[in-house]
PDB file of N, CA and C in Angstrom:
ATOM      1  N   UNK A   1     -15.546  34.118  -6.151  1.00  0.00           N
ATOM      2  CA  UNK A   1     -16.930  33.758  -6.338  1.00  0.00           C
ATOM      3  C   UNK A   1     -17.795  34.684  -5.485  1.00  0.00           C
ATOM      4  N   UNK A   2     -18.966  35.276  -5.961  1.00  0.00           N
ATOM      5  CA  UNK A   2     -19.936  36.432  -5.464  1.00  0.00           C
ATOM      6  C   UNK A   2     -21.070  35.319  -5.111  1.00  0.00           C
ATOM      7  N   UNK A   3     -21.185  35.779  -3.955  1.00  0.00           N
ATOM      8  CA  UNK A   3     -22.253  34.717  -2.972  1.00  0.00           C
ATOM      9  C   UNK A   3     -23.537  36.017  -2.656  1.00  0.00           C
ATOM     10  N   UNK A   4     -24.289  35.864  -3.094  1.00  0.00           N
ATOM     11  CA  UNK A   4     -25.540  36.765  -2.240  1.00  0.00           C
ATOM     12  C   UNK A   4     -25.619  36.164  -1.313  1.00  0.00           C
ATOM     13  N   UNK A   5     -25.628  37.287   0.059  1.00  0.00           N
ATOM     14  CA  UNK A   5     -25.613  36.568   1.705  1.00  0.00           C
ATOM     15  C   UNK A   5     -27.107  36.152   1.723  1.00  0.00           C
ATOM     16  N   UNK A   6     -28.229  36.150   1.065  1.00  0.00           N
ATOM     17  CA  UNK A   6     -29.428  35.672   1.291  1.00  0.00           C
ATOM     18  C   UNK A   6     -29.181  34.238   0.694  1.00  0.00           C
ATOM     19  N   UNK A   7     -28.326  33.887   0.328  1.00  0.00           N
ATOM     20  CA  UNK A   7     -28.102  32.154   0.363  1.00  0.00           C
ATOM     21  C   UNK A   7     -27.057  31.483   1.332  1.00  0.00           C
ATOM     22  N   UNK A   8     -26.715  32.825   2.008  1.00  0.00           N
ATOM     23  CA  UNK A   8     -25.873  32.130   3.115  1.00  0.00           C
ATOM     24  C   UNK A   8     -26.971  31.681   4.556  1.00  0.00           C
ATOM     25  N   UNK A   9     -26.568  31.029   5.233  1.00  0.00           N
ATOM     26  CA  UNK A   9     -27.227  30.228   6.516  1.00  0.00           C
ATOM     27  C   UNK A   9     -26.405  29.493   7.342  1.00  0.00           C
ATOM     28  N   UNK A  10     -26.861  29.784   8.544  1.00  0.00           N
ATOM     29  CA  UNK A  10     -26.006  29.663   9.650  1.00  0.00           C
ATOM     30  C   UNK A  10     -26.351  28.298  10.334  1.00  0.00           C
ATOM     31  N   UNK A  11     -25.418  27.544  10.528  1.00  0.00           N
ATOM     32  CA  UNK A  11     -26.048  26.286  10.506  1.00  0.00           C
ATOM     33  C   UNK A  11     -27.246  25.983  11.849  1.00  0.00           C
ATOM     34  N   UNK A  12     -27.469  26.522  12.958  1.00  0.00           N
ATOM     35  CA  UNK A  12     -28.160  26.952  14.074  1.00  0.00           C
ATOM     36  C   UNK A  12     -29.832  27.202  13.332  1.00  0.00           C
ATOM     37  N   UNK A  13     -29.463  28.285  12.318  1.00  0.00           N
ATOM     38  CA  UNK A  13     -30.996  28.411  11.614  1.00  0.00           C
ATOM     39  C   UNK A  13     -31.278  27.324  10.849  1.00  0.00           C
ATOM     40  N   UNK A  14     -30.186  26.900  10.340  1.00  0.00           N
ATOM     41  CA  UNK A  14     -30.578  25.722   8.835  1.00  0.00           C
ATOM     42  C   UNK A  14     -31.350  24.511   9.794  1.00  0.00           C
ATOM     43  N   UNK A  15     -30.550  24.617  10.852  1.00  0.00           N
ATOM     44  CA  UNK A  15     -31.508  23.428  11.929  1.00  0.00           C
ATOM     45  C   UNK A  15     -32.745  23.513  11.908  1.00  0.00           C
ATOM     46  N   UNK A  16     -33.125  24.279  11.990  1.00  0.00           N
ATOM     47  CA  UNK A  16     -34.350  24.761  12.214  1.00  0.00           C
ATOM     48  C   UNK A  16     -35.322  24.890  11.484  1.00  0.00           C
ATOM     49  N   UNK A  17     -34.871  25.443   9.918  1.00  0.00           N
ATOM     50  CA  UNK A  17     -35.735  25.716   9.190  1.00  0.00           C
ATOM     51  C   UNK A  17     -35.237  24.636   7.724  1.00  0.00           C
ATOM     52  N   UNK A  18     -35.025  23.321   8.230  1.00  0.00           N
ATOM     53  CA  UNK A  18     -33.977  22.930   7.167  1.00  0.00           C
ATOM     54  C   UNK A  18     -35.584  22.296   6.004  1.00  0.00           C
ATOM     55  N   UNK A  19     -36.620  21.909   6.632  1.00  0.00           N
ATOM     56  CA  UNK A  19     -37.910  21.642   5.350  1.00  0.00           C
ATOM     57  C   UNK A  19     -38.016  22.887   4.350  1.00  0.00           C
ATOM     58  N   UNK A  20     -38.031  24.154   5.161  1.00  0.00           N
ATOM     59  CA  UNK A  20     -38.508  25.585   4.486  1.00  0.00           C
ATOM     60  C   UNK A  20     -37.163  25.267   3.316  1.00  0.00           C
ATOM     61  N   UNK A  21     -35.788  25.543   3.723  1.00  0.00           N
ATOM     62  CA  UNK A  21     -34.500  25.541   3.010  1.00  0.00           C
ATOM     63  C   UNK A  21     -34.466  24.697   1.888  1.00  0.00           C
ATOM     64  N   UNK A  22     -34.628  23.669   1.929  1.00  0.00           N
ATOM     65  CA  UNK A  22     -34.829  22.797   0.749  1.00  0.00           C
ATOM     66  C   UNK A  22     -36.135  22.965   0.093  1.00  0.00           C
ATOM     67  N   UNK A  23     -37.043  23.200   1.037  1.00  0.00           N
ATOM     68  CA  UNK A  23     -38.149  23.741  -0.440  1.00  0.00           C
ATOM     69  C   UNK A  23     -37.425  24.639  -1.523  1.00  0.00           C
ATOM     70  N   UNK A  24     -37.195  25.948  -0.405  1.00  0.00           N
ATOM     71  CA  UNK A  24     -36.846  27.092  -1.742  1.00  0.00           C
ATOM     72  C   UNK A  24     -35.264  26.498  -2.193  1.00  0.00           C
ATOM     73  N   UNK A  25     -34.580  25.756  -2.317  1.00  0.00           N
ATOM     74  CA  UNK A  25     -33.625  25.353  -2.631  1.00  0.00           C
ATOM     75  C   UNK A  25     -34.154  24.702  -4.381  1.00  0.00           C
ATOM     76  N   UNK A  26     -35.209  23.854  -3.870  1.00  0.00           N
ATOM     77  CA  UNK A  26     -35.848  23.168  -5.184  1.00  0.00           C
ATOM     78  C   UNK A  26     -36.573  24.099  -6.400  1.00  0.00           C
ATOM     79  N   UNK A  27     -37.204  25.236  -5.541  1.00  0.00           N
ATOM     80  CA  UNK A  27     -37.917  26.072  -6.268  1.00  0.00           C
ATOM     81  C   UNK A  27     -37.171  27.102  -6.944  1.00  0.00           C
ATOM     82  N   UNK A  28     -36.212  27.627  -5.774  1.00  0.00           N
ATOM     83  CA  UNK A  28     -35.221  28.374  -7.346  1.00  0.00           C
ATOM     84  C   UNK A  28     -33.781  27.966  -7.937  1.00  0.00           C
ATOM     85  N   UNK A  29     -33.295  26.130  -7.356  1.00  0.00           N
ATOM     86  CA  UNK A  29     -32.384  25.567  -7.768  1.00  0.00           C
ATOM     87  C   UNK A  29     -30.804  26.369  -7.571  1.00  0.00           C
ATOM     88  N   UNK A  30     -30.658  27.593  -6.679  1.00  0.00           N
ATOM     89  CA  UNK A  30     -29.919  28.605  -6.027  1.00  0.00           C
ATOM     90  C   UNK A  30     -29.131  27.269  -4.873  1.00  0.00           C
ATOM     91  N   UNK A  31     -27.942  27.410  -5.019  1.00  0.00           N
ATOM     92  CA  UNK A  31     -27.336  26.452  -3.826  1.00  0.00           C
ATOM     93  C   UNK A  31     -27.477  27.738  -2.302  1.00  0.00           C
ATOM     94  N   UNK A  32     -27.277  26.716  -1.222  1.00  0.00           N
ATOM     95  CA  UNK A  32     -27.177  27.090  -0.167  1.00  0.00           C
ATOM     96  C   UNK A  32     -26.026  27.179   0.850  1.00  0.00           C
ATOM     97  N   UNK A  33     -25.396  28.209   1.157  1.00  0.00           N
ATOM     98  CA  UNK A  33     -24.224  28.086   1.663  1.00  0.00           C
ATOM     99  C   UNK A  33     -24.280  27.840   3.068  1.00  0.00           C
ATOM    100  N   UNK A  34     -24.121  27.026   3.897  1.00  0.00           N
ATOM    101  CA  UNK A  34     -23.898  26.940   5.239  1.00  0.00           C
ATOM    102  C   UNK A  34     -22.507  27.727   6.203  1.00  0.00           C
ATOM    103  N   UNK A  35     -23.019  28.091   7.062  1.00  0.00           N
ATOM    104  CA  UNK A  35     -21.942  29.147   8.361  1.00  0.00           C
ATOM    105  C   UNK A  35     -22.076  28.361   9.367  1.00  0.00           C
ATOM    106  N   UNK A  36     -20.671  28.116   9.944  1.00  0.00           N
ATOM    107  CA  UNK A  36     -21.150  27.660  10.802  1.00  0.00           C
ATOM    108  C   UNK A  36     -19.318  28.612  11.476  1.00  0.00           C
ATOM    109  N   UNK A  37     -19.772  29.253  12.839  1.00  0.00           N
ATOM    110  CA  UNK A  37     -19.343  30.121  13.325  1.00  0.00           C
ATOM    111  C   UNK A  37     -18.415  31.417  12.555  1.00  0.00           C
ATOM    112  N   UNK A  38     -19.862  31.752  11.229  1.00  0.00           N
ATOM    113  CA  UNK A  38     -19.169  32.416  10.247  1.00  0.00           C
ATOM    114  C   UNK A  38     -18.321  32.020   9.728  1.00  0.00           C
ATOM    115  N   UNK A  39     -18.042  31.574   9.237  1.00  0.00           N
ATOM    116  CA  UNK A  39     -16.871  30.836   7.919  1.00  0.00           C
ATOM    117  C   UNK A  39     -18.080  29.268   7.181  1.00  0.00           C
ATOM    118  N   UNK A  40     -17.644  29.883   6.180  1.00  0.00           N
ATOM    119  CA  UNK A  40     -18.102  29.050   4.907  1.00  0.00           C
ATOM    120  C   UNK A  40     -17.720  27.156   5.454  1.00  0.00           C
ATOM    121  N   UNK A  41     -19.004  26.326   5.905  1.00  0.00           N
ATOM    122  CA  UNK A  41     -18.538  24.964   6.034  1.00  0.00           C
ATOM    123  C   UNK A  41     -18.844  23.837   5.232  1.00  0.00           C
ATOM    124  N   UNK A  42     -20.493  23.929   4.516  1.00  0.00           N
ATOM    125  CA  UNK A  42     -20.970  23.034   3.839  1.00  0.00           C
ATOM    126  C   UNK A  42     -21.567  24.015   2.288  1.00  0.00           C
ATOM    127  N   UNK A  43     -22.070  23.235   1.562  1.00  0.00           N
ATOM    128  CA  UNK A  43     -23.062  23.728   0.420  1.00  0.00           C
ATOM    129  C   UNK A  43     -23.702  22.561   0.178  1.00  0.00           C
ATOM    130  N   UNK A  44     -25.296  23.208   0.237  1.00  0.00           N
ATOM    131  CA  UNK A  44     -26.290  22.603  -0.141  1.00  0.00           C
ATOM    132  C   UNK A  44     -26.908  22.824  -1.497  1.00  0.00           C
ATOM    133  N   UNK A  45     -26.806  22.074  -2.526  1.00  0.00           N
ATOM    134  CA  UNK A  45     -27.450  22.045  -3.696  1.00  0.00           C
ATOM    135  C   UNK A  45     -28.084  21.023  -3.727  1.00  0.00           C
ATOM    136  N   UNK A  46     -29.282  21.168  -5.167  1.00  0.00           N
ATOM    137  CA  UNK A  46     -30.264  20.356  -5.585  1.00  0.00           C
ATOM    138  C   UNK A  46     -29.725  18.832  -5.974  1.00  0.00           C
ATOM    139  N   UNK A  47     -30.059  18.135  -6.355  1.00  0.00           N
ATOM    140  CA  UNK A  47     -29.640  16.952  -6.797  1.00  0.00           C
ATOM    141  C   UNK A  47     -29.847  16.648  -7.983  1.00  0.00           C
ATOM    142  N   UNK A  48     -30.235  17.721  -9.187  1.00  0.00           N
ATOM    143  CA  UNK A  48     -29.573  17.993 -10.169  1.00  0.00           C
ATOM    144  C   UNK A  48     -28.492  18.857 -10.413  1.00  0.00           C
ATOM    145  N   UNK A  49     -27.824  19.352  -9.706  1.00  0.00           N
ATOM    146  CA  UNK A  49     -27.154  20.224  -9.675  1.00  0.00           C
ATOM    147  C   UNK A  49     -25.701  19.549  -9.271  1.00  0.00           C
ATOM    148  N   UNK A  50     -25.889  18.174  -8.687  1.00  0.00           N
ATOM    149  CA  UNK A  50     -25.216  17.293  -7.739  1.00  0.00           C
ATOM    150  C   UNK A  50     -24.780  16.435  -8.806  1.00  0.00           C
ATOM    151  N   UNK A  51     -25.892  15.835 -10.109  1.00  0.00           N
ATOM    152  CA  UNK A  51     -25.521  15.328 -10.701  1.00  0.00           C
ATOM    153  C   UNK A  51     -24.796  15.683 -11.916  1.00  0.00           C
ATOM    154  N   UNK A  52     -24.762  17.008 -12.194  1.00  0.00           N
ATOM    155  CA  UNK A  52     -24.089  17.664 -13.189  1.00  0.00           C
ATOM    156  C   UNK A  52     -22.782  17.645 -12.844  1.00  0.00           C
ATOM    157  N   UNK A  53     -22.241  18.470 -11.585  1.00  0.00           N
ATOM    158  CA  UNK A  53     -21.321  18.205 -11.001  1.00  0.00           C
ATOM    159  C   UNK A  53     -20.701  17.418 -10.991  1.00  0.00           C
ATOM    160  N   UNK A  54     -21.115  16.016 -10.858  1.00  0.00           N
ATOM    161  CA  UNK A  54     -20.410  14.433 -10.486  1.00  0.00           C
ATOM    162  C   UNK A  54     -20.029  14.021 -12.227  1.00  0.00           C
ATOM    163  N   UNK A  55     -20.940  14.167 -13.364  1.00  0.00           N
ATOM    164  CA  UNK A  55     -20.734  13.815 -14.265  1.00  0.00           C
ATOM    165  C   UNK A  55     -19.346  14.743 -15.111  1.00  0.00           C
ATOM    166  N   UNK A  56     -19.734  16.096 -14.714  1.00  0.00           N
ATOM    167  CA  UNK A  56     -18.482  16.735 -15.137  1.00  0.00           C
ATOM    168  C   UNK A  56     -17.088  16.073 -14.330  1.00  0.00           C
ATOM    169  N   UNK A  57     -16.914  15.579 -13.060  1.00  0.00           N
ATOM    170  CA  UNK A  57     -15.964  15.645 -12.576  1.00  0.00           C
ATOM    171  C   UNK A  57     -15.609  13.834 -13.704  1.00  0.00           C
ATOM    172  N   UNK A  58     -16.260  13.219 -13.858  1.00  0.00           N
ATOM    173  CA  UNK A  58     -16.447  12.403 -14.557  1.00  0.00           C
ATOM    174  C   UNK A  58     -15.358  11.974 -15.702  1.00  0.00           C
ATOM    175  N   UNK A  59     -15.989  13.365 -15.990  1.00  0.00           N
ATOM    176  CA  UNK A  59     -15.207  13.640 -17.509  1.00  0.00           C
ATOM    177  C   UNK A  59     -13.787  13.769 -17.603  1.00  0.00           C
ATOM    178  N   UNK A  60     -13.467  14.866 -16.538  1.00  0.00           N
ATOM    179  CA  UNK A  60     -12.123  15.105 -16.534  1.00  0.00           C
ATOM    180  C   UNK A  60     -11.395  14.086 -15.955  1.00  0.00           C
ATOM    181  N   UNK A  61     -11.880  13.253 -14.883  1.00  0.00           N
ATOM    182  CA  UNK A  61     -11.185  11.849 -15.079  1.00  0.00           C
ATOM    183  C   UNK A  61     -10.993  10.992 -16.350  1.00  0.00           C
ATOM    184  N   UNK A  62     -11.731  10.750 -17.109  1.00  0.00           N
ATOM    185  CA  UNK A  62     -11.492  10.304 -18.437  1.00  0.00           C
ATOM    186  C   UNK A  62     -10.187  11.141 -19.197  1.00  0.00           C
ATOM    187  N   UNK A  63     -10.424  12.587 -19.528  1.00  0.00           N
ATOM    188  CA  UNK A  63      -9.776  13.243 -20.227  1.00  0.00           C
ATOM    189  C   UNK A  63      -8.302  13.075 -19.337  1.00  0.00           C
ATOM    190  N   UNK A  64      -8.400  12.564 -17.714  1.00  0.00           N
ATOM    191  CA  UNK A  64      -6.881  12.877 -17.429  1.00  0.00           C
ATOM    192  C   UNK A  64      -6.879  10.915 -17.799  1.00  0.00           C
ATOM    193  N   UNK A  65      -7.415  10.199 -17.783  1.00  0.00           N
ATOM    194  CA  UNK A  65      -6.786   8.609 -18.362  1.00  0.00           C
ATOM    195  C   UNK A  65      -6.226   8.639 -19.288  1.00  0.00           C
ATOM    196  N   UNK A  66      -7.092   9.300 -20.069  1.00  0.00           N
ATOM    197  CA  UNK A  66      -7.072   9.531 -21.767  1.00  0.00           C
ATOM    198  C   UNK A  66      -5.377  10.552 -22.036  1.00  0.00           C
ATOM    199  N   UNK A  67      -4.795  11.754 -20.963  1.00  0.00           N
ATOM    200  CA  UNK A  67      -3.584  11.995 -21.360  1.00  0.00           C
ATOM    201  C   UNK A  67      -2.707  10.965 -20.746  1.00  0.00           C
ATOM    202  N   UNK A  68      -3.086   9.971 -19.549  1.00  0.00           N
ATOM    203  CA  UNK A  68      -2.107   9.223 -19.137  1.00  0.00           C
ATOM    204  C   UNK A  68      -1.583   8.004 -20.474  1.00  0.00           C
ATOM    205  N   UNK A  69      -2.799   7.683 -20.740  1.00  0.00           N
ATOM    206  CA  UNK A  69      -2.053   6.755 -21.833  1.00  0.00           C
ATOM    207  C   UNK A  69      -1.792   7.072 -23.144  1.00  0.00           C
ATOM    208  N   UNK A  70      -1.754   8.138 -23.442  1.00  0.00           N
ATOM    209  CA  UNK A  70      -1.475   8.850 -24.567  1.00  0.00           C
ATOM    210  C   UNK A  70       0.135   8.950 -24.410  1.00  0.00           C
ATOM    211  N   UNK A  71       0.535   9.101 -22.929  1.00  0.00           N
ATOM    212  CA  UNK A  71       2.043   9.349 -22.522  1.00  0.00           C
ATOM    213  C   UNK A  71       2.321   8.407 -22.261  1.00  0.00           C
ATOM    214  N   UNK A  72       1.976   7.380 -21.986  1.00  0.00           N
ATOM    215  CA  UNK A  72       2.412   5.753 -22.307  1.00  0.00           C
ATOM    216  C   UNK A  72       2.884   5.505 -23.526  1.00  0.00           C
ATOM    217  N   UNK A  73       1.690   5.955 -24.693  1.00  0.00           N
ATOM    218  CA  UNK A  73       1.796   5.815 -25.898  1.00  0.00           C
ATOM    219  C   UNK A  73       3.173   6.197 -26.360  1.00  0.00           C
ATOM    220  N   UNK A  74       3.319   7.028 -26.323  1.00  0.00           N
ATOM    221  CA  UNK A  74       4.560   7.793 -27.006  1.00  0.00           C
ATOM    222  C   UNK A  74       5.659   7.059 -26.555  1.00  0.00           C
ATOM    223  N   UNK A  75       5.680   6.380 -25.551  1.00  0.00           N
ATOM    224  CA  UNK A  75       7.248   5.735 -24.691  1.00  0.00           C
ATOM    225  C   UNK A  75       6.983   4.147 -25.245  1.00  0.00           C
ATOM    226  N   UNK A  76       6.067   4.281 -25.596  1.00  0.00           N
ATOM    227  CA  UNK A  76       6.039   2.168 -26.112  1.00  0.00           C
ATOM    228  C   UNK A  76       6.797   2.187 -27.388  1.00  0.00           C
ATOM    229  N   UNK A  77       7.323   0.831 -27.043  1.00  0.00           N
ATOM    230  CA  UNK A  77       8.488   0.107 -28.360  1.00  0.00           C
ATOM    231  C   UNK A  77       7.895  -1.272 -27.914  1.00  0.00           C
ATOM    232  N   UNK A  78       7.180  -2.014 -29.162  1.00  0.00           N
ATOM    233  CA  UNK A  78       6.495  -3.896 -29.081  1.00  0.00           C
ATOM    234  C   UNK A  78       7.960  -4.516 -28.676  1.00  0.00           C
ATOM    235  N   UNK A  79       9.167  -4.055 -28.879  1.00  0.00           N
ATOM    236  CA  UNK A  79      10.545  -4.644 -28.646  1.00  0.00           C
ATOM    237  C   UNK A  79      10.536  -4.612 -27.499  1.00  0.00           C
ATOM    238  N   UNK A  80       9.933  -4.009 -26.404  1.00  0.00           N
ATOM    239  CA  UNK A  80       9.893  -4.337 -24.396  1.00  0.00           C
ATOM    240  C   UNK A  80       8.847  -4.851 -24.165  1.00  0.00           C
ATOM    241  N   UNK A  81       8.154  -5.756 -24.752  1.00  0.00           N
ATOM    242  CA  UNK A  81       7.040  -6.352 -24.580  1.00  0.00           C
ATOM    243  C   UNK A  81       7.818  -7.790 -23.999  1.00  0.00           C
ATOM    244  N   UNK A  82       7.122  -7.738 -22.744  1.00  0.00           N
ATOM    245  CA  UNK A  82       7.276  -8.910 -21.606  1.00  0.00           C
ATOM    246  C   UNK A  82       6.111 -10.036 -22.198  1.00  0.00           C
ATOM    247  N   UNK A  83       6.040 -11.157 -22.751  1.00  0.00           N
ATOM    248  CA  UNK A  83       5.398 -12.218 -22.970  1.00  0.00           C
ATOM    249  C   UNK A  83       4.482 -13.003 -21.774  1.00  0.00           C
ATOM    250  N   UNK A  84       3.246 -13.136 -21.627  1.00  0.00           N
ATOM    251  CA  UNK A  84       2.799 -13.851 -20.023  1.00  0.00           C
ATOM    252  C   UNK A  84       3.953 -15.127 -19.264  1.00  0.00           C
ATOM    253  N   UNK A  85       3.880 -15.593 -20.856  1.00  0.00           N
ATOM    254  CA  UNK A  85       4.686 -17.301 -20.774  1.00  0.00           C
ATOM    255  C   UNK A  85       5.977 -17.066 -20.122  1.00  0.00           C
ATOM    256  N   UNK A  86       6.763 -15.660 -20.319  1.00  0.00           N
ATOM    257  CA  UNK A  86       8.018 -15.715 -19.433  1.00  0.00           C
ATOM    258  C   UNK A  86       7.704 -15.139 -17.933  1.00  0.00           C
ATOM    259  N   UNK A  87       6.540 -13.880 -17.975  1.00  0.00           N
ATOM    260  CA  UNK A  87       6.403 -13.735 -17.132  1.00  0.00           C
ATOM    261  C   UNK A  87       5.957 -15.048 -15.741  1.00  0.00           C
ATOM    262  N   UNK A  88       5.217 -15.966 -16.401  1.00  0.00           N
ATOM    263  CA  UNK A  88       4.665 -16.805 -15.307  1.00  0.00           C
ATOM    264  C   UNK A  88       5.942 -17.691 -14.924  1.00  0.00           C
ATOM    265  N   UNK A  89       7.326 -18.271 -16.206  1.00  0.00           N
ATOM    266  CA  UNK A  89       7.948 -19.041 -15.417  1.00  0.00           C
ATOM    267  C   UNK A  89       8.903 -18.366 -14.336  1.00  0.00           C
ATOM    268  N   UNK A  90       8.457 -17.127 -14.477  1.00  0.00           N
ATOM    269  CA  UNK A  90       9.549 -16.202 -13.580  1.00  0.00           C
ATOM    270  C   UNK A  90       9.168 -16.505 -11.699  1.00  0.00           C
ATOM    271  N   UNK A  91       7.268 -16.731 -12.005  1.00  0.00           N
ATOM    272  CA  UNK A  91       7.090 -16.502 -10.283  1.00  0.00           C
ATOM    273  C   UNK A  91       7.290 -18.374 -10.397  1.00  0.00           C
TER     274      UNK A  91
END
């Protein structure tokens, strides 16, 4: 991933200038990379940007449910079907 260092910030400055940072954060919707003793620690994005994110990750939880029981699917036979009524006189 190609980072322009003019979105990198050191967390010492981000202290400092963290109202200015989120303005232009909003205005050109560009995430913000935080340094903190040089090495990459946080990222700051918009909160649309936050919500795209969360909804995609969303998805692929679905799509991985969606192969889990698909591989259920394939292994079911109604002939191993446990009944409640035996299950309950069991406990």
């Amino acid at each position: 991933m190609l980072i322009e260092t003019k979105q990198m910030v050191p967390i010492t400055r981000l202290q400092k200038e963290l109202t200015q940072t989120v303005r232009n954060l909003s205005n050109s919707g560009k995430a913000v990379y935080i340094l903190k003793n040089n090495n990459m620690e946080a990222v700051l994005l918009s909160y649309h940007e936050y919500e795209h994110l969360k909804k995609i990750e969303e998805t692929f939880e679905q799509f991985e449910i969606k192969s889990i029981i698909e591989d259920r699917m394939k292994k079911y036979h109604p002939r191993n079907n446990v009944s409640w009524e035996s299950i309950r006189e069991e406990m």
